[in-house]
PDB file of N, CA and C in Angstrom:
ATOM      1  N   UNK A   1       3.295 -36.102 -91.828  1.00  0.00           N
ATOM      2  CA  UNK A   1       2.700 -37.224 -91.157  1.00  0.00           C
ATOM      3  C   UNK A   1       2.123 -36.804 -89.801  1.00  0.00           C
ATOM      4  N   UNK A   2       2.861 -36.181 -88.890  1.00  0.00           N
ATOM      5  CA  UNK A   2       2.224 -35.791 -87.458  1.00  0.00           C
ATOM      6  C   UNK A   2       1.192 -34.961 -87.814  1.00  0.00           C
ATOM      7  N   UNK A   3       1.141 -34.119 -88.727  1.00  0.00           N
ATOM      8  CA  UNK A   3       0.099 -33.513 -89.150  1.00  0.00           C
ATOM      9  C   UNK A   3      -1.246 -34.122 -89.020  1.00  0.00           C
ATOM     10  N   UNK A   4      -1.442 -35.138 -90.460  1.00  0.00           N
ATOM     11  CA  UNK A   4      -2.026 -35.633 -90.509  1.00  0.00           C
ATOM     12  C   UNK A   4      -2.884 -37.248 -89.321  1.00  0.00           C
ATOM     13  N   UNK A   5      -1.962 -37.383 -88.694  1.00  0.00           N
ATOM     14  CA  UNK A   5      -2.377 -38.051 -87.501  1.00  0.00           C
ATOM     15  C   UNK A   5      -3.157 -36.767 -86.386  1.00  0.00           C
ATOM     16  N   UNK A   6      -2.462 -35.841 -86.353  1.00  0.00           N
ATOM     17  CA  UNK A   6      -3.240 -34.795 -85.001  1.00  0.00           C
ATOM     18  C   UNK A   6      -4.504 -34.345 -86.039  1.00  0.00           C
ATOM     19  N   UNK A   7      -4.655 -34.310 -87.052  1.00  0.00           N
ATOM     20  CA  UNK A   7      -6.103 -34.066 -87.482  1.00  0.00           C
ATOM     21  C   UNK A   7      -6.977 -35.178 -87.759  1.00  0.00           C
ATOM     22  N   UNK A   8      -6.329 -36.131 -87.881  1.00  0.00           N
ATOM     23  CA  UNK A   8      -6.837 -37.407 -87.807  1.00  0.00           C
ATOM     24  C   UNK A   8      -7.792 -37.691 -86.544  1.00  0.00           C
ATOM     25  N   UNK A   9      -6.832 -37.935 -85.331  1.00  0.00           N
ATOM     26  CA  UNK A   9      -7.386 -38.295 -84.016  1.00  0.00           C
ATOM     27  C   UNK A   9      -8.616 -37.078 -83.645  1.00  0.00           C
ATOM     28  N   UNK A  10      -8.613 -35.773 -83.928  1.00  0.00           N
ATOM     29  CA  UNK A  10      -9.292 -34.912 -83.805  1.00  0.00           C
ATOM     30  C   UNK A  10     -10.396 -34.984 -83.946  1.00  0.00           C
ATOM     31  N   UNK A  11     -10.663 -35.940 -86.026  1.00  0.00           N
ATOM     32  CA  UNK A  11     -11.706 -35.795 -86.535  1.00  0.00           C
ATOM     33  C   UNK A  11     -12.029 -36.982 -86.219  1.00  0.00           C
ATOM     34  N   UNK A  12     -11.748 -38.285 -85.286  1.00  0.00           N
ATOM     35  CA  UNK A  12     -12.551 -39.334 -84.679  1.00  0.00           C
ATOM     36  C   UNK A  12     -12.789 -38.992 -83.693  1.00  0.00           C
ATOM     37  N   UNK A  13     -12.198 -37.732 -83.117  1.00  0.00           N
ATOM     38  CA  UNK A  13     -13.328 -37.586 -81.451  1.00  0.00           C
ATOM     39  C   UNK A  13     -14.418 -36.704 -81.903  1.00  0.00           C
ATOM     40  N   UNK A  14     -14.648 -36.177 -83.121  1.00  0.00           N
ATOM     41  CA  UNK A  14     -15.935 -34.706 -83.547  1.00  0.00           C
ATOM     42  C   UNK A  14     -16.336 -35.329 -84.017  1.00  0.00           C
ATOM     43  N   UNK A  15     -16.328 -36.358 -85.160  1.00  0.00           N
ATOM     44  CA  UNK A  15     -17.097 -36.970 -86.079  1.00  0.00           C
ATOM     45  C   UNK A  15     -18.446 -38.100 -85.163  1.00  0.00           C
ATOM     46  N   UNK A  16     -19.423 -37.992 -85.484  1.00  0.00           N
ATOM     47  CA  UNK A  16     -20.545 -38.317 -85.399  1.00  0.00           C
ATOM     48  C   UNK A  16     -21.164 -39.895 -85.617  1.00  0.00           C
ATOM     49  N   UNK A  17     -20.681 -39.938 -86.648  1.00  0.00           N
ATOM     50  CA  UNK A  17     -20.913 -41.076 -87.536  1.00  0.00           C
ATOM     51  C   UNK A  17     -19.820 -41.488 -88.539  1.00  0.00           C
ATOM     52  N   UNK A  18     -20.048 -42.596 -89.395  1.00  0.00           N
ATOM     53  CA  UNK A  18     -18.823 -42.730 -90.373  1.00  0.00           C
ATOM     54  C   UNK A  18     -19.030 -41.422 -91.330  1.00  0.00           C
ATOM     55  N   UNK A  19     -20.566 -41.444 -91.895  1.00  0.00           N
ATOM     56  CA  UNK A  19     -20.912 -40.182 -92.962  1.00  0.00           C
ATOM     57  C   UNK A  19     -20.588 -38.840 -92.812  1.00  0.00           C
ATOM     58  N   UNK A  20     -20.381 -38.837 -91.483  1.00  0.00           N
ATOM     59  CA  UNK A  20     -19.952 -37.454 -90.815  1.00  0.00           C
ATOM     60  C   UNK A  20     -17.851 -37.197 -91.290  1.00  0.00           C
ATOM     61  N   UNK A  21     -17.711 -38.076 -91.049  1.00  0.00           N
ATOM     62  CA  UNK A  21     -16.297 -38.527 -91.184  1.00  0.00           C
ATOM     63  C   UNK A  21     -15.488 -37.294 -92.233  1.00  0.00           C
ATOM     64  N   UNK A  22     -16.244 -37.894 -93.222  1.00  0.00           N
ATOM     65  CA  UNK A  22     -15.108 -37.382 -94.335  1.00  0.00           C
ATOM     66  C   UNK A  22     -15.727 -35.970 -94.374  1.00  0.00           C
ATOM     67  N   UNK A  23     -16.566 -35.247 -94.500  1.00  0.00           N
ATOM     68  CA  UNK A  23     -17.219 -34.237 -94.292  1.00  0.00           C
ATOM     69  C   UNK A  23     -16.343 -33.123 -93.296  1.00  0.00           C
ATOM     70  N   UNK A  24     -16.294 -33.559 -92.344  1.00  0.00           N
ATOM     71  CA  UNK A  24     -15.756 -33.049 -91.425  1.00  0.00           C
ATOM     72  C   UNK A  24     -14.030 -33.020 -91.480  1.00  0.00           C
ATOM     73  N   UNK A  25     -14.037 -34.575 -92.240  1.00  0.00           N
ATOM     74  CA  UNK A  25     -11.955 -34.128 -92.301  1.00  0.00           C
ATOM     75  C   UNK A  25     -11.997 -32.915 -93.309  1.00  0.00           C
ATOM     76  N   UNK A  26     -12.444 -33.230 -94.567  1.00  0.00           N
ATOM     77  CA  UNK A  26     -12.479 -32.065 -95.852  1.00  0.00           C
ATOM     78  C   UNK A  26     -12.751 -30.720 -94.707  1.00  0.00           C
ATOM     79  N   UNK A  27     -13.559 -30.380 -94.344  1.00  0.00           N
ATOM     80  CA  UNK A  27     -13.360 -28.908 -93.481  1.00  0.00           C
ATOM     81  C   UNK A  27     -12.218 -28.663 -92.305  1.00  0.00           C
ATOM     82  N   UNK A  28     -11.946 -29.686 -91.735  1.00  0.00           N
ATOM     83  CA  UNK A  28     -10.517 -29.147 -91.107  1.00  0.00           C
ATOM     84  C   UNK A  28      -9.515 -28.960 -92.148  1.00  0.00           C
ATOM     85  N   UNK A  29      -9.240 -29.935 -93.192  1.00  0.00           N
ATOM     86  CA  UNK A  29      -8.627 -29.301 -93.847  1.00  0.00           C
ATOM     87  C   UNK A  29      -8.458 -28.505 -94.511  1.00  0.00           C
ATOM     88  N   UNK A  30      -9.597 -27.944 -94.988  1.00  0.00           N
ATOM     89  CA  UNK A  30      -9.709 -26.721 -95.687  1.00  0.00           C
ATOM     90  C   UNK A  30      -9.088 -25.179 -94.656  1.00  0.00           C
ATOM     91  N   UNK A  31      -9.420 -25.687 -93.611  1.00  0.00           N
ATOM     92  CA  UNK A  31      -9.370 -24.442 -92.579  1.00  0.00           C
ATOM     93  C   UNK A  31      -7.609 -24.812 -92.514  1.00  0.00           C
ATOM     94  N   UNK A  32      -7.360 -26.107 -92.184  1.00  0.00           N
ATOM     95  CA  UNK A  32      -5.543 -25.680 -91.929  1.00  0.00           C
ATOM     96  C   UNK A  32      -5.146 -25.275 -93.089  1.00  0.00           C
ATOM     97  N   UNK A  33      -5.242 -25.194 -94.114  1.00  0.00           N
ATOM     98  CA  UNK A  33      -5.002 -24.725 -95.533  1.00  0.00           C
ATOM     99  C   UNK A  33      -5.045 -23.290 -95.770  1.00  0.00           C
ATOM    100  N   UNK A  34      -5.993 -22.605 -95.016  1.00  0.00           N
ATOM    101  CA  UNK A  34      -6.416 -21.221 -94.989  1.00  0.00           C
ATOM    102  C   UNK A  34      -5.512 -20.381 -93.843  1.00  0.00           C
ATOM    103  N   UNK A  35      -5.197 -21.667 -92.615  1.00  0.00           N
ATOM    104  CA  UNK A  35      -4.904 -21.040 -91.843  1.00  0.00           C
ATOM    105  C   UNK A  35      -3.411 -20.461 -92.040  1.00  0.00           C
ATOM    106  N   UNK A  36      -2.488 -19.059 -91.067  1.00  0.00           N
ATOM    107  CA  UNK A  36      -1.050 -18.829 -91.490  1.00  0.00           C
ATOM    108  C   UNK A  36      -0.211 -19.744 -90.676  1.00  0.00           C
ATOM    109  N   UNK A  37       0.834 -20.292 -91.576  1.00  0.00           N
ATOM    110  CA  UNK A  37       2.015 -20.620 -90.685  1.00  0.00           C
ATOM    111  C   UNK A  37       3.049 -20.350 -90.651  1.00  0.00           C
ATOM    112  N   UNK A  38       3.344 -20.934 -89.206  1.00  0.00           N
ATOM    113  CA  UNK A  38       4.506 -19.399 -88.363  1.00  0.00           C
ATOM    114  C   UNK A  38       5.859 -20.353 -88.908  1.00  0.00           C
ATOM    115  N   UNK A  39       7.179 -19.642 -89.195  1.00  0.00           N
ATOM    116  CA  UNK A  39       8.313 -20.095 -88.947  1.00  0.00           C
ATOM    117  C   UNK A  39       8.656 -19.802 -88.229  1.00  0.00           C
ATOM    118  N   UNK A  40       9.107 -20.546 -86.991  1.00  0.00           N
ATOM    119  CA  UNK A  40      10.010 -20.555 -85.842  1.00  0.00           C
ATOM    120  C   UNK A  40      11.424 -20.587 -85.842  1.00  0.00           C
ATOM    121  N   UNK A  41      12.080 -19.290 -84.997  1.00  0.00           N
ATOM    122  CA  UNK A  41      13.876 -19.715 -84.986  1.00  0.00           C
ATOM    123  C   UNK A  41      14.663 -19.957 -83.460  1.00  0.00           C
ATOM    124  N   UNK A  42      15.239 -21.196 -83.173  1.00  0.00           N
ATOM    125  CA  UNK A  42      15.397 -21.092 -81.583  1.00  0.00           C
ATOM    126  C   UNK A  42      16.948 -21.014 -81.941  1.00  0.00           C
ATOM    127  N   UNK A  43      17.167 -20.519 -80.638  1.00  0.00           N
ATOM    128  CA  UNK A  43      18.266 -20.168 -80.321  1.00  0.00           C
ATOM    129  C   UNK A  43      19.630 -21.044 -80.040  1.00  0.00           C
ATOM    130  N   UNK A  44      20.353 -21.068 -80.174  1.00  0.00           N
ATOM    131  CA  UNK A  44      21.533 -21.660 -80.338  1.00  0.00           C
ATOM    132  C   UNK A  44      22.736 -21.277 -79.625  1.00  0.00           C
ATOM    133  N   UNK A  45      23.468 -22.422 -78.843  1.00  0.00           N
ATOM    134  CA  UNK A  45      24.631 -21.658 -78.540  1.00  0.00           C
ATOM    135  C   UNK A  45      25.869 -22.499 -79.307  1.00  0.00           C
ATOM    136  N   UNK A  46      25.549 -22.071 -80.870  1.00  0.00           N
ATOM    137  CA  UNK A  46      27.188 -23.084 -81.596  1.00  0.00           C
ATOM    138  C   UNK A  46      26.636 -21.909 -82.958  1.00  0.00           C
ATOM    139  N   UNK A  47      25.887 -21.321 -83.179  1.00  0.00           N
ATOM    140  CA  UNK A  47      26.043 -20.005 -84.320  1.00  0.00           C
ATOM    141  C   UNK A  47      26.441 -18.851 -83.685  1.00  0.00           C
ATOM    142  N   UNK A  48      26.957 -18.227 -84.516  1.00  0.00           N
ATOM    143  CA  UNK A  48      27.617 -16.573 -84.211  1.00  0.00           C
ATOM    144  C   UNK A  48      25.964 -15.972 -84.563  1.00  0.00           C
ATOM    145  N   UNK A  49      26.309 -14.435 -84.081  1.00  0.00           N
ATOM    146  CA  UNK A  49      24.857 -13.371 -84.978  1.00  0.00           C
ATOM    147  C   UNK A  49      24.918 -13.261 -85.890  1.00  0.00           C
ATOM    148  N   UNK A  50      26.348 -12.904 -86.561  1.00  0.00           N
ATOM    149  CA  UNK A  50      26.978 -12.784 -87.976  1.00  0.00           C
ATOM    150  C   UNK A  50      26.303 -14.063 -88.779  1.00  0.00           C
ATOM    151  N   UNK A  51      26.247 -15.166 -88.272  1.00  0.00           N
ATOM    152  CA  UNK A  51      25.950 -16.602 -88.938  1.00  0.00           C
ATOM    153  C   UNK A  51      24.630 -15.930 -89.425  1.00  0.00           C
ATOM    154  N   UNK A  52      23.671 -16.174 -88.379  1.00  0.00           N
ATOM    155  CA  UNK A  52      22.624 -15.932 -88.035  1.00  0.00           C
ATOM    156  C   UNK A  52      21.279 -14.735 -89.035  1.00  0.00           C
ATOM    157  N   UNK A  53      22.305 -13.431 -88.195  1.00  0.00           N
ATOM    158  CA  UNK A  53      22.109 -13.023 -89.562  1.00  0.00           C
ATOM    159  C   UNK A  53      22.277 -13.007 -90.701  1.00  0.00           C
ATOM    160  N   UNK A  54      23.262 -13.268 -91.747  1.00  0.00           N
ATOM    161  CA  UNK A  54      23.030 -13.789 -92.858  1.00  0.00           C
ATOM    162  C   UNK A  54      22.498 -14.720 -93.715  1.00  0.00           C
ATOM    163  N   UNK A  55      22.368 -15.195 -92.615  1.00  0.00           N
ATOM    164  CA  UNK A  55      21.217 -16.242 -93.083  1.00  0.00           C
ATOM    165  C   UNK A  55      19.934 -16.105 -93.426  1.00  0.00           C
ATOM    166  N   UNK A  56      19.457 -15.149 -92.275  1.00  0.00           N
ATOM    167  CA  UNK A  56      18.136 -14.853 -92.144  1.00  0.00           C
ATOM    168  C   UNK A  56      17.871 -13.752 -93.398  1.00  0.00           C
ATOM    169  N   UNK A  57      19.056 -12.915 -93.784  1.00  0.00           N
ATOM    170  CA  UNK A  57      18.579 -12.293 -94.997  1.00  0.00           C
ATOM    171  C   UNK A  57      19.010 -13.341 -96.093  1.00  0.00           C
ATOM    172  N   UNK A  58      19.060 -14.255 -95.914  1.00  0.00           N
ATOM    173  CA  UNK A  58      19.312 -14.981 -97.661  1.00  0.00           C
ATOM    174  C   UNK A  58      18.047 -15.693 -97.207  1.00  0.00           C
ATOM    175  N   UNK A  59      17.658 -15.883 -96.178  1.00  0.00           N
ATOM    176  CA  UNK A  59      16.233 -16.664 -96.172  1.00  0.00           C
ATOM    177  C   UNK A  59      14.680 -15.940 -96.547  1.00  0.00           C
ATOM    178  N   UNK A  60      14.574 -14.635 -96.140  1.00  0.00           N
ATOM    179  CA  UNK A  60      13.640 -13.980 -95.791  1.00  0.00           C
ATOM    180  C   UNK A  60      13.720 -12.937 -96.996  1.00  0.00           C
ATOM    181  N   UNK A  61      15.205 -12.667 -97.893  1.00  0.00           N
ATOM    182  CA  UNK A  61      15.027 -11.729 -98.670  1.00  0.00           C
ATOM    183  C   UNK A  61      14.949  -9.839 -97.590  1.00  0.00           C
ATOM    184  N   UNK A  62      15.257  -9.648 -96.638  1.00  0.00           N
ATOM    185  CA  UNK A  62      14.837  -8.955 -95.551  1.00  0.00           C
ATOM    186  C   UNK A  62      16.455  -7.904 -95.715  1.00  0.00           C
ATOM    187  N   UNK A  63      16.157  -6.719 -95.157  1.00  0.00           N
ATOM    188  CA  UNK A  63      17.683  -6.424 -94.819  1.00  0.00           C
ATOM    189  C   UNK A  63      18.161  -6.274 -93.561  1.00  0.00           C
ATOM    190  N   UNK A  64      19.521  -5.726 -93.619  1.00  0.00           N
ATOM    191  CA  UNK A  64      20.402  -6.428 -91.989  1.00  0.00           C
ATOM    192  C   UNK A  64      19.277  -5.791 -91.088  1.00  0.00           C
ATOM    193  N   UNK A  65      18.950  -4.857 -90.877  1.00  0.00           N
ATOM    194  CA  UNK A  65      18.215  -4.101 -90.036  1.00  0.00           C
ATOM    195  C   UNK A  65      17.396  -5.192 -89.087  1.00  0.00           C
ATOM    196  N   UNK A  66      16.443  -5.637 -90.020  1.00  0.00           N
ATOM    197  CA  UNK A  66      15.404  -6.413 -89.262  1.00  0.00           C
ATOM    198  C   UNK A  66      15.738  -7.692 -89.164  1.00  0.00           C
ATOM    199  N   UNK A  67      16.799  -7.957 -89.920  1.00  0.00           N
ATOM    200  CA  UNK A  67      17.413  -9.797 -89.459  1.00  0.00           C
ATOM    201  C   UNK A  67      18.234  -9.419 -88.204  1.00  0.00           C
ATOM    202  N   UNK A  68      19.003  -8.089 -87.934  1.00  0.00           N
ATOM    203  CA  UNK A  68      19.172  -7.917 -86.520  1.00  0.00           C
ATOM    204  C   UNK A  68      18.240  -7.715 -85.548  1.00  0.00           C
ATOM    205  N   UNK A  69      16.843  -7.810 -85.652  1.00  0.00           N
ATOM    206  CA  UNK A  69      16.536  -7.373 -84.817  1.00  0.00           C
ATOM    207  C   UNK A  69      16.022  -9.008 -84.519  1.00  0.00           C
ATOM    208  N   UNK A  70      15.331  -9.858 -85.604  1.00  0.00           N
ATOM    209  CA  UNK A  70      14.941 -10.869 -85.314  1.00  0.00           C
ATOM    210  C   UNK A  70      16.221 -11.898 -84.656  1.00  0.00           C
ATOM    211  N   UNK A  71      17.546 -11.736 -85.043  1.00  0.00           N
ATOM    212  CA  UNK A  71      17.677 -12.258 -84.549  1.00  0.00           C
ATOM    213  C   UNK A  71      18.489 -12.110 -82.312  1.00  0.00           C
ATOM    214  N   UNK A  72      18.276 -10.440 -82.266  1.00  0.00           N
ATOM    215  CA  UNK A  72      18.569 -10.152 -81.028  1.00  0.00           C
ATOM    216  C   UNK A  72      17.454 -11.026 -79.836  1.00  0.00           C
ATOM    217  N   UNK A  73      16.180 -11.042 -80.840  1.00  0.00           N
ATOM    218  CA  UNK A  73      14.678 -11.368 -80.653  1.00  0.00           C
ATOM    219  C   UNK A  73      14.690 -13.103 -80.030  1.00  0.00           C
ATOM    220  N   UNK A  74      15.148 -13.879 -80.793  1.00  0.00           N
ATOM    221  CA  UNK A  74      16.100 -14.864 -80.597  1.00  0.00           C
ATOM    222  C   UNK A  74      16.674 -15.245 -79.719  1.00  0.00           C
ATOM    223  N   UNK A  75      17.972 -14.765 -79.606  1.00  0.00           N
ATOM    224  CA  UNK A  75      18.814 -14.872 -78.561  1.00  0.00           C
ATOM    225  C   UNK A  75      18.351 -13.900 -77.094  1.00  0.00           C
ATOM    226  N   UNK A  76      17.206 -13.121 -77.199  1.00  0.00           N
ATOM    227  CA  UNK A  76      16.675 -12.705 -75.389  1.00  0.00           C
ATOM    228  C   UNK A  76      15.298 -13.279 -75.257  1.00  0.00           C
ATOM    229  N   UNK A  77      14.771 -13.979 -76.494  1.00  0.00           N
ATOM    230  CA  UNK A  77      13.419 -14.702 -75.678  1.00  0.00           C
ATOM    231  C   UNK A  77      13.312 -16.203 -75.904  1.00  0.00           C
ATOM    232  N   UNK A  78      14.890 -17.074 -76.296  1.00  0.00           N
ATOM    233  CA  UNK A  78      14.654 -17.975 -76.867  1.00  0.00           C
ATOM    234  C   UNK A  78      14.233 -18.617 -78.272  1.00  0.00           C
ATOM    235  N   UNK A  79      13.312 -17.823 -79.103  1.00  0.00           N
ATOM    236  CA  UNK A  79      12.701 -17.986 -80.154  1.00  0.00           C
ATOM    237  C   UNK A  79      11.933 -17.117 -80.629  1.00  0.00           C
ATOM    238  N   UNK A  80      11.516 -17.072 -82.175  1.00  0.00           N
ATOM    239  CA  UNK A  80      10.890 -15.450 -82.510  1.00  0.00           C
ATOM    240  C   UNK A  80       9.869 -16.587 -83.630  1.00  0.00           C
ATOM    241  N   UNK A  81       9.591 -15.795 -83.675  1.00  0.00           N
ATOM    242  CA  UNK A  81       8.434 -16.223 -85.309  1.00  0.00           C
ATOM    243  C   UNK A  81       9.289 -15.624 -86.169  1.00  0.00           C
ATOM    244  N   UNK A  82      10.228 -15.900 -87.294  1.00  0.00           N
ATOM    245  CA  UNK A  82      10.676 -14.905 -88.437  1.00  0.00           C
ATOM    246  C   UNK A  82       9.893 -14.886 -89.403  1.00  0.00           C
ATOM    247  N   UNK A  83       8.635 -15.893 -89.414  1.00  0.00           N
ATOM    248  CA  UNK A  83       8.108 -15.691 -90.940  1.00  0.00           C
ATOM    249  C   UNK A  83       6.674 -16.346 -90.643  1.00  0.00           C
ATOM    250  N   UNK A  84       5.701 -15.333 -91.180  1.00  0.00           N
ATOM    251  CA  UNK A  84       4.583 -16.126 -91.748  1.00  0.00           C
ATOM    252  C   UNK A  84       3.665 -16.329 -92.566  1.00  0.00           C
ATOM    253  N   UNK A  85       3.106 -17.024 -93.297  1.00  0.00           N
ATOM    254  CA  UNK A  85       2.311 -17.388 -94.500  1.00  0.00           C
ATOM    255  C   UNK A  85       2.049 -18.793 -95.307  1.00  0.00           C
ATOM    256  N   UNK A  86       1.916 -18.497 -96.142  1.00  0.00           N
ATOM    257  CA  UNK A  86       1.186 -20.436 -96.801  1.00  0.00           C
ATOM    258  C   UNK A  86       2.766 -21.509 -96.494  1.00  0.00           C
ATOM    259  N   UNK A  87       2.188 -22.992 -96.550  1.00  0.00           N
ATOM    260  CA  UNK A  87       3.189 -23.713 -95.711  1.00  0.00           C
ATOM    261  C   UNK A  87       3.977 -23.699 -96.651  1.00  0.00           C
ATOM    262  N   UNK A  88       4.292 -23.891 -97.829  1.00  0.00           N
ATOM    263  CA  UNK A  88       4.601 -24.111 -99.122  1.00  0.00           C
ATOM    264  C   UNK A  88       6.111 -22.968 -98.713  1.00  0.00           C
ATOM    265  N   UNK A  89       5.793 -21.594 -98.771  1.00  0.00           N
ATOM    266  CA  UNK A  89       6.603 -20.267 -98.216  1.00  0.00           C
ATOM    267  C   UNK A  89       7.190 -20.258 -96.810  1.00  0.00           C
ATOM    268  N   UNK A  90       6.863 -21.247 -95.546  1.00  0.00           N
ATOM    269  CA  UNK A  90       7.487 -21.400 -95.017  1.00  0.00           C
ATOM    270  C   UNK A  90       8.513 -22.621 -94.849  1.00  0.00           C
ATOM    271  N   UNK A  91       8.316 -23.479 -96.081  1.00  0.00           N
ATOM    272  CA  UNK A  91       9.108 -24.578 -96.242  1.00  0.00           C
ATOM    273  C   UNK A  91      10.451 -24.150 -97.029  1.00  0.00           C
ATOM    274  N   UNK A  92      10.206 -23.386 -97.731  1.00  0.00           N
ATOM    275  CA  UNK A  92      11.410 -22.731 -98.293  1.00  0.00           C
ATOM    276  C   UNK A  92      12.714 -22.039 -97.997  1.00  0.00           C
ATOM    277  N   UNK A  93      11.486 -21.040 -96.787  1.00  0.00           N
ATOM    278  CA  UNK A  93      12.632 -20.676 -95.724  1.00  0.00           C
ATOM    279  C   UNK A  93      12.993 -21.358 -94.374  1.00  0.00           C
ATOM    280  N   UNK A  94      12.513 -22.451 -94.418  1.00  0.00           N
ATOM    281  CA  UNK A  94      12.874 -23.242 -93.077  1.00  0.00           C
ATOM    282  C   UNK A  94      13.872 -24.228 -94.079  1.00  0.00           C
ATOM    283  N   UNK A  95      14.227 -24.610 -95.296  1.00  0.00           N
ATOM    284  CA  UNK A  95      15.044 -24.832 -95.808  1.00  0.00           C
ATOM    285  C   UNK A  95      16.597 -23.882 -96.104  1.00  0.00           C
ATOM    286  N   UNK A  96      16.179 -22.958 -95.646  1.00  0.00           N
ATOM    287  CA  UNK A  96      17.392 -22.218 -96.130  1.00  0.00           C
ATOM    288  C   UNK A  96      17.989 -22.003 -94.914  1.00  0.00           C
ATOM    289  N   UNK A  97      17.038 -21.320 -93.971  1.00  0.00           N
ATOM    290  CA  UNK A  97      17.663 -21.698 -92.731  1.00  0.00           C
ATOM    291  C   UNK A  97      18.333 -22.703 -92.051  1.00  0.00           C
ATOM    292  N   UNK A  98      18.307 -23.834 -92.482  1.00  0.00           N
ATOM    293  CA  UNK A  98      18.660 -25.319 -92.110  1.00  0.00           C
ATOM    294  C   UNK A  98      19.860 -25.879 -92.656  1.00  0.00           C
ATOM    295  N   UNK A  99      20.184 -24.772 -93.902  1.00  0.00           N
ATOM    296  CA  UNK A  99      21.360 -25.172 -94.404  1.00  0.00           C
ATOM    297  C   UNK A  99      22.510 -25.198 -94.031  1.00  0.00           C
ATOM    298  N   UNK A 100      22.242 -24.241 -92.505  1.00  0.00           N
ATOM    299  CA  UNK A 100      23.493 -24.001 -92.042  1.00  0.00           C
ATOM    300  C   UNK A 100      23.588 -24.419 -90.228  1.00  0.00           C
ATOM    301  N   UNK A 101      22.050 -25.380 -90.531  1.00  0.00           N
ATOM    302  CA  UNK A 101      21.426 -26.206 -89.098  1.00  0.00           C
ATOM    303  C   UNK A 101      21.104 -25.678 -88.573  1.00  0.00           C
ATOM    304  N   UNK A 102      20.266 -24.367 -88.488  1.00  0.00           N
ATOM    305  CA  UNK A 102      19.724 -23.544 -87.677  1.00  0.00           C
ATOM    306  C   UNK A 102      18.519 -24.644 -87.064  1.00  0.00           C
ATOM    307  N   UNK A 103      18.309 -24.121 -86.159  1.00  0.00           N
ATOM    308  CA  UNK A 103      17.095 -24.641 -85.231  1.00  0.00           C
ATOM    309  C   UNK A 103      15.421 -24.574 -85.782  1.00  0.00           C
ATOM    310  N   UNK A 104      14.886 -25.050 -86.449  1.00  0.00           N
ATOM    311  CA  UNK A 104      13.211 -24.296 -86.737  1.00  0.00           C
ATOM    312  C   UNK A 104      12.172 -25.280 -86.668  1.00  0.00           C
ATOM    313  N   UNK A 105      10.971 -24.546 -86.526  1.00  0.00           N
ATOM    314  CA  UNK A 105       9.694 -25.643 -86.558  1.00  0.00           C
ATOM    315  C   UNK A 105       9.063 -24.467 -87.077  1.00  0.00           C
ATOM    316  N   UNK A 106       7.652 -25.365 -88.001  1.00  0.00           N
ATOM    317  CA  UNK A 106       6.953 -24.922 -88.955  1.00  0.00           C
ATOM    318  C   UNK A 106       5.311 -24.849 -88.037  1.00  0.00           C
ATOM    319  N   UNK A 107       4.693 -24.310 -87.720  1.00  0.00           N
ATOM    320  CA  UNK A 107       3.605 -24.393 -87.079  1.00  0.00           C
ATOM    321  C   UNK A 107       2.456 -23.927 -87.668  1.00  0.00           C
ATOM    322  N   UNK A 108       1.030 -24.510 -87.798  1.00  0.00           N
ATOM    323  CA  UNK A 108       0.305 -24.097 -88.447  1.00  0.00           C
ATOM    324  C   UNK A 108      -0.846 -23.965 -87.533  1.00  0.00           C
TER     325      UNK A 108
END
């Protein structure tokens, strides 16, 4: 829904005319469709790393290596990108992550 309202309001301040309208929504959307989106992980102070990381490899499919690093990444800058690509692939892993209430936003 917020989605679709922030492209909404967008395409009534660019749009021209009514005919212009739909023209112009169909190409933003095509472009957010094309575009990558990021999974976001913020930081927490009520998970362990141990949590954390295991999670991030049952989410990402990844091994400990780089779920340690994402999540050291995490906990010294606040938040990392752990994942990005079609929204569909980051809904999956912002589901898995969540199972155990991790913190995330999906950004496109």
């Amino acid at each position: 829904m917020y989605l679709h309202l922030t492209y909404t309001l967008g395409i009534v301040k660019e749009a021209r005319n009514e005919g212009d309208l739909e023209t112009y929504a169909q190409e933003e959307l095509e472009e957010a469709i094309q575009t990558p989106w990021k999974l976001i992980l913020y930081n927490d102070e009520v998970h362990t790393f141990e949590e954390v990381i295991q999670q991030l490899i049952k989410a990402l499919k990844c091994g400990r290596d780089h779920a340690q690093q994402l999540t050291l990444k995490v906990h010294s800058e606040g938040k990392a990108i752990v994942f990005e690509g079609e929204f569909e692939e980051c809904l999956k892993r912002d589901y898995i992550l969540r199972e155990i209430e991790l913190i995330t936003e999906i950004k496109g």
